[in-house]
Protein backbone atom coordinates (compact mmCIF):
# COMPACT_ATOMS: atom_id res chain seq x y z
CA UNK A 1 -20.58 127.46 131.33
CA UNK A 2 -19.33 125.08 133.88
CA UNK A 3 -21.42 122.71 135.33
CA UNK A 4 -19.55 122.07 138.33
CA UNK A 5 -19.88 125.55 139.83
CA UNK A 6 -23.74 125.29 139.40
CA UNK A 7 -23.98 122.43 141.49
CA UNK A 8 -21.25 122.33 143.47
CA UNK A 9 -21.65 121.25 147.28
CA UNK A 10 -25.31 122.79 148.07
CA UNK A 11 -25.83 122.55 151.25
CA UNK A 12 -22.70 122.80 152.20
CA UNK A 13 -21.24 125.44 153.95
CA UNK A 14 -17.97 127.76 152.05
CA UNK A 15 -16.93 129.78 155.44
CA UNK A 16 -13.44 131.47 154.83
CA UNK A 17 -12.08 128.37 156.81
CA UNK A 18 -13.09 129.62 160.31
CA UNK A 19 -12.31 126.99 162.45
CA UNK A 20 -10.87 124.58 159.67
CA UNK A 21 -10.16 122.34 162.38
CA UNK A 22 -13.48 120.96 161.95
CA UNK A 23 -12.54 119.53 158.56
CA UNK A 24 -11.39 116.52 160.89
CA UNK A 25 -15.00 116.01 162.13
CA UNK A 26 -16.31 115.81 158.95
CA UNK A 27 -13.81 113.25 157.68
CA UNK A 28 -14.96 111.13 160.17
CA UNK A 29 -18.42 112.12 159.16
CA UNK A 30 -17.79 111.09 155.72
CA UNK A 31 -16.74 107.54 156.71
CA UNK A 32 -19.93 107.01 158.32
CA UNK A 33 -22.14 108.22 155.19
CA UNK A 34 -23.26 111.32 155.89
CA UNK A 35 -21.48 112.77 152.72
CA UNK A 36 -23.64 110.01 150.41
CA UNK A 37 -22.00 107.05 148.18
CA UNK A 38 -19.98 108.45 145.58
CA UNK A 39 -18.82 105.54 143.26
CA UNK A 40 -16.27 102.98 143.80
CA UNK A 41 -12.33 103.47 142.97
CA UNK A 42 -11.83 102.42 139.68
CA UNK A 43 -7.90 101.64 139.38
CA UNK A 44 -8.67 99.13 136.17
CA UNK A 45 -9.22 102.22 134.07
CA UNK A 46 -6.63 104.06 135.20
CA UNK A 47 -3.08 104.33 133.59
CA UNK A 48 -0.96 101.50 134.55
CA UNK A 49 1.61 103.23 137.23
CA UNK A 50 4.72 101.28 136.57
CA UNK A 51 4.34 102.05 132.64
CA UNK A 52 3.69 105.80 133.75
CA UNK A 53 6.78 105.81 135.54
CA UNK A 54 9.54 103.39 134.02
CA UNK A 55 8.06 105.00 130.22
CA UNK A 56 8.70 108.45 130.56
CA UNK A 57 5.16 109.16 129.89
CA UNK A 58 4.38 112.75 130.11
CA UNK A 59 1.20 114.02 130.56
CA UNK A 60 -1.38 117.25 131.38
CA UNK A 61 -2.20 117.23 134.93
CA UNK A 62 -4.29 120.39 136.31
CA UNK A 63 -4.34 119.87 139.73
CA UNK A 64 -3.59 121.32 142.94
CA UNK A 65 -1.23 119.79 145.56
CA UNK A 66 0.58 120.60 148.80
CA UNK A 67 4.04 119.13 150.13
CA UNK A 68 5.06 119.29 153.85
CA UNK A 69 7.36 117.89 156.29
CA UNK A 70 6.82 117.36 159.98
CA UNK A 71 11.41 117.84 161.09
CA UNK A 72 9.73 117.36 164.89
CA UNK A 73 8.93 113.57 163.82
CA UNK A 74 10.19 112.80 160.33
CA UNK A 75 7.43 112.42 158.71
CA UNK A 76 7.25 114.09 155.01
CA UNK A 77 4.16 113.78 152.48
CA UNK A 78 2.43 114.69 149.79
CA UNK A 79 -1.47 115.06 148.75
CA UNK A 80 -3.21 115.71 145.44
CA UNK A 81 -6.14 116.10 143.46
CA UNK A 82 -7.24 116.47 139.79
CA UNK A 83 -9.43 115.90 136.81
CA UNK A 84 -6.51 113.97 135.54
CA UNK A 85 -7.17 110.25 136.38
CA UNK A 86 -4.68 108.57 138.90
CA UNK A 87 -3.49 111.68 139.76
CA UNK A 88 -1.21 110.08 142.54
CA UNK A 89 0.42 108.14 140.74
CA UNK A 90 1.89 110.35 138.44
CA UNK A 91 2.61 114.24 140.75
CA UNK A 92 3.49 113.31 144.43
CA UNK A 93 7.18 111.72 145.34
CA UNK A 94 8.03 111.02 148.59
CA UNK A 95 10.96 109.71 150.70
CA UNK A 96 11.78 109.00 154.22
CA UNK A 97 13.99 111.37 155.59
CA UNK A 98 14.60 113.07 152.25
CA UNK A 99 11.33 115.11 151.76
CA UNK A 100 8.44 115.58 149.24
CA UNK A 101 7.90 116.50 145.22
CA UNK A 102 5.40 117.41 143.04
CA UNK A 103 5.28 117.93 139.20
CA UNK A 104 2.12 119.08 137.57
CA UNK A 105 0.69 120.77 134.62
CA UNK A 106 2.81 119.23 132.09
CA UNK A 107 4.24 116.73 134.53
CA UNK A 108 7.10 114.77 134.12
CA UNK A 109 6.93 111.72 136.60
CA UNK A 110 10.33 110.74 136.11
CA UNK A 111 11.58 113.40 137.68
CA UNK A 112 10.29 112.21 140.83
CA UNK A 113 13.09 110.14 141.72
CA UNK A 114 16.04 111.97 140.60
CA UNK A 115 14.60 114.88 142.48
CA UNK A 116 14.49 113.41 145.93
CA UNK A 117 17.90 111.84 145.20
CA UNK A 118 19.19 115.34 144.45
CA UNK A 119 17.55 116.51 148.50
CA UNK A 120 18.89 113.73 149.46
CA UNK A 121 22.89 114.70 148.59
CA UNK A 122 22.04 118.08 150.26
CA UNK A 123 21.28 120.24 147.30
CA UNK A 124 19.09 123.11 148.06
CA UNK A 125 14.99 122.72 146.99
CA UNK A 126 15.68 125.49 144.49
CA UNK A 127 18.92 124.36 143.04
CA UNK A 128 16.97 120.61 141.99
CA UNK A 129 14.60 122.95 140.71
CA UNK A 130 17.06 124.57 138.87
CA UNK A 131 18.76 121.49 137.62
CA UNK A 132 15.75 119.89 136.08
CA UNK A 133 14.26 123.05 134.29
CA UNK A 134 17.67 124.02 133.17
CA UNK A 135 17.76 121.96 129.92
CA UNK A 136 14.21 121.46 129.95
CA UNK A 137 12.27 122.46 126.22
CA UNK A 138 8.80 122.46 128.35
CA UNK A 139 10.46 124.37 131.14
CA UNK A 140 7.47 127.37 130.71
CA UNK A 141 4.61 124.56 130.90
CA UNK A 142 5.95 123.19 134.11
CA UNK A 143 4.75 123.57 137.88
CA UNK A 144 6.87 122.12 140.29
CA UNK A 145 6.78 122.50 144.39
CA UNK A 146 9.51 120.89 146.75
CA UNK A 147 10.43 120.38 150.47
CA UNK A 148 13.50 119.07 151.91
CA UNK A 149 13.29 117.59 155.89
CA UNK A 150 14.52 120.62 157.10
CA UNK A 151 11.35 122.19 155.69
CA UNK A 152 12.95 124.23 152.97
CA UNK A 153 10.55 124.53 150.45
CA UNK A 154 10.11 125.81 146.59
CA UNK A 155 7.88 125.91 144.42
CA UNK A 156 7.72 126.91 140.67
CA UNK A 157 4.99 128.34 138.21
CA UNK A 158 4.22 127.78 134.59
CA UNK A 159 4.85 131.27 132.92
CA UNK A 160 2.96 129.73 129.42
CA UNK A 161 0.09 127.62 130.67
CA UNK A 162 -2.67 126.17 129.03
CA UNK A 163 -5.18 127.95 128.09
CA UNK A 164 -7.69 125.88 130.54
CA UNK A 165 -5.46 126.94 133.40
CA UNK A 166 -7.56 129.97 134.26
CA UNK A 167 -5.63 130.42 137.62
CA UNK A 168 -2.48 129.38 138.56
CA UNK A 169 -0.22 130.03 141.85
CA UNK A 170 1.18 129.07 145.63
CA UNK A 171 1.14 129.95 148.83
CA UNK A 172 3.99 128.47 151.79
CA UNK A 173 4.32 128.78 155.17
CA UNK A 174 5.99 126.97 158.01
CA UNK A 175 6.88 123.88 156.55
CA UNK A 176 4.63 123.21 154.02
CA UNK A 177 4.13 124.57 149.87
CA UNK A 178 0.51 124.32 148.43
CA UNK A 179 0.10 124.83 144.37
CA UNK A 180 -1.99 124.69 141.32
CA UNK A 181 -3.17 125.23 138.16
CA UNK A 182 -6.77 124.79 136.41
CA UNK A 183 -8.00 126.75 139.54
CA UNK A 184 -11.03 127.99 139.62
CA UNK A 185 -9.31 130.84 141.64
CA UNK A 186 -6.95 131.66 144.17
CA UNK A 187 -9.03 130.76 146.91
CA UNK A 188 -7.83 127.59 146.31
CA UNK A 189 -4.22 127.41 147.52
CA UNK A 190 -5.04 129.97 150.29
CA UNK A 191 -7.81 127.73 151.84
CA UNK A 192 -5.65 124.62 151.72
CA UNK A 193 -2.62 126.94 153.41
CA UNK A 194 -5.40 128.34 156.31
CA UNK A 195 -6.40 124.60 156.93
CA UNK A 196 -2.62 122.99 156.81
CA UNK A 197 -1.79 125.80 159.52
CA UNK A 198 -5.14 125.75 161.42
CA UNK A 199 -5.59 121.52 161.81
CA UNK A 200 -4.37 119.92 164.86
CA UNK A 201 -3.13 116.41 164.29
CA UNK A 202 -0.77 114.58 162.54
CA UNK A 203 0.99 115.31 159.10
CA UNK A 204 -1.09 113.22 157.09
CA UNK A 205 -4.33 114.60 159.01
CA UNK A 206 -3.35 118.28 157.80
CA UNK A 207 -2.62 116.81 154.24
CA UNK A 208 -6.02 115.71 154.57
CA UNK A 209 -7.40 118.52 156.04
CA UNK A 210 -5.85 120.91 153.12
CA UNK A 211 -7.11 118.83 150.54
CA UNK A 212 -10.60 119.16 151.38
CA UNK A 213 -10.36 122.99 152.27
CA UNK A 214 -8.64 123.10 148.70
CA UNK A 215 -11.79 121.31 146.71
CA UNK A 216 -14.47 123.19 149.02
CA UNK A 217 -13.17 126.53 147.91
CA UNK A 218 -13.61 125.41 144.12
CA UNK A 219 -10.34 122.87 142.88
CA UNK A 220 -9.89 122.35 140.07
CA UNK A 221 -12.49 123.53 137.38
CA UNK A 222 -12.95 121.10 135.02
CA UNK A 223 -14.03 118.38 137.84
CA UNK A 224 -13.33 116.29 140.44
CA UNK A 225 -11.89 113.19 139.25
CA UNK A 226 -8.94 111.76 141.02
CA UNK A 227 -6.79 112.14 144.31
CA UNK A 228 -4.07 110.71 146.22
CA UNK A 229 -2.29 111.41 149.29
CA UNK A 230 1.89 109.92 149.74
CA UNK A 231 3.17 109.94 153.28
CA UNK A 232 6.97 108.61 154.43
CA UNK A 233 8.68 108.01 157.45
CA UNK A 234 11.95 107.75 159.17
CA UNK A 235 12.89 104.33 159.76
CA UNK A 236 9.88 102.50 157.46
CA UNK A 237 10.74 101.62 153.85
CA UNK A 238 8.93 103.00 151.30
CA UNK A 239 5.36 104.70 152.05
CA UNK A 240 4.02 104.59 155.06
CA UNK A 241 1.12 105.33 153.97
CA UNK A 242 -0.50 105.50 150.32
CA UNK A 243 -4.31 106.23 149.80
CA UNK A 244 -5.60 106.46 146.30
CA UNK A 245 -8.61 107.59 144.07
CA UNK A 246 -7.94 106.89 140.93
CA UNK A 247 -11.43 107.68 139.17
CA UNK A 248 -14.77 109.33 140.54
CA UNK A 249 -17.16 111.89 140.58
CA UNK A 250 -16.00 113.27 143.60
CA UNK A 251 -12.59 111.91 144.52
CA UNK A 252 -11.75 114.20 147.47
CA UNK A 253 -14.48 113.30 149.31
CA UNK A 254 -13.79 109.36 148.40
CA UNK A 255 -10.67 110.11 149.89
CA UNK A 256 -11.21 111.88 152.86
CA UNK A 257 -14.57 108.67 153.30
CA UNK A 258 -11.51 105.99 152.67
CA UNK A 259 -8.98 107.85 155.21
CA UNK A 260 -11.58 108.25 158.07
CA UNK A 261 -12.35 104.88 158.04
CA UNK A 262 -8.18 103.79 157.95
CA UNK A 263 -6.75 102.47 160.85
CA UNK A 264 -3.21 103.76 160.38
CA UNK A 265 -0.37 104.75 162.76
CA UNK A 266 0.24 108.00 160.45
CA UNK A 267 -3.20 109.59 161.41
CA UNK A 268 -3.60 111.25 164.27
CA UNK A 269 -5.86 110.94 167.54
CA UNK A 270 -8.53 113.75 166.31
CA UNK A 271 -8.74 111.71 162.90
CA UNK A 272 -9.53 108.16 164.73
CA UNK A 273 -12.42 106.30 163.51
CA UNK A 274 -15.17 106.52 166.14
């Protein structure tokens, strides 16, 4: 049996994301407390980032993400969670002006790069999908999701996953891809699409948003141990913004506590700290 399901959230309400937009309020809620300490961020036991990504390590991430782009203000990001620990540092890429990656279930990080550079030279979301799995011997274990600014998006599914993966899928819409595996269902992806499409705000606030939606309607099974959220604009070098939980009992709502509280350009008015 799984433990989590048992005592997952009581007390809390899991509506069919009527008026999502409230997920806002509660962030906000979260940064003042109401949600109850959850454990600090523990990045020293973590795997070290730069070895993840100049190594080639490879790893097993179940996890759900989404990728979206805002072409009105060219802003494109990226937002996780997982069991797997520093989830964010190993499945979201993002680039200014470019667009947004993910690679999970047996992810590959250093495809991150080469994929955006791949956008960026005006190849099609599914021909860099195409490119990478071609010659891949892992190609059936993969999940993959990608959006260029324009707000093309693809994602692809593991046809051999894990035996853990119980549920695997997407759903996309208007400029925006959400995906998963180690699901505890497909109410997953479809409540994080309903609250990317129903949030008011900014990008990153409907990243936000669709991450909680995504954990309230079960995430991934086997717990709640890491998220991250990537987010790049036009014009700024690198991330703009960059929010991490590397290890917790309950890293979404660590997240959404830390991202409340943030006094960042990238969120929007409805996500201001009070």
């Amino acid at each position: 049996m799984n433990p989590r399901n048992e005592n997952d959230r009581k007390g809390l309400p899991m509506t069919r994301i009527v008026a999502i937009q409230m997920t806002l309020a509660l962030l906000t809620a979260f940064a003042s407390g109401c949600a109850g300490p959850h454990g600090s961020t523990h990045a020293e036991n973590a795997p070290n980032p730069v070895a993840i990504r100049s190594g080639g390590f490879q790893g097993i991430s179940g996890t759900f993400s989404i990728v979206a782009v805002d072409p009105n203000t060219g802003v494109c990001g990226a937002a996780v969670a997982s069991k797997y620990p520093a989830v964010g540092k190993v499945v979201p890429f993002v680039r200014a002006g470019v667009g947004a990656f993910c690679t999970q279930h047996w992810h590959n990080p250093d495809w991150g790069e080469p994929a955006l550079d791949k956008l960026a030279e005006g190849q099609l979301p599914e021909r860099v999908l195409a490119t990478l799995l071609r010659d891949d011997t892992q190609r059936d274990k993969r999940q993959l999701a990608i959006i260029d600014m324009s707000g093309r998006a693809a994602h692809r599914h593991p046809s051999q996953a894990d035996p853990s993966g119980i549920w695997w899928g997407g759903a996309s819409g208007r400029y925006y891809a959400c995906q998963g595996n180690t699901l505890t269902g497909q109410d997953v992806v479809f409540a994080m699409a309903r609250a990317y499409e129903a949030t008011k705000g900014s990008l990153a606030d409907r990243l936000m948003a669709a991450l909680v939606a995504g954990d309230r309607a079960g995430g991934d099974h086997r717990g709640r141990l890491a998220a991250g959220m990537r987010v790049a604009k036009k014009g700024v070098e690198g991330h703009w913004l960059e929010l991490d939980v590397d290890k917790s009992d309950d890293a979404v709502n660590e997240l959404a506590q830390k991202y409340a509280a943030l006094e960042h350009e990238a969120k929007g008015a409805t996500a201001a700290k009070p």
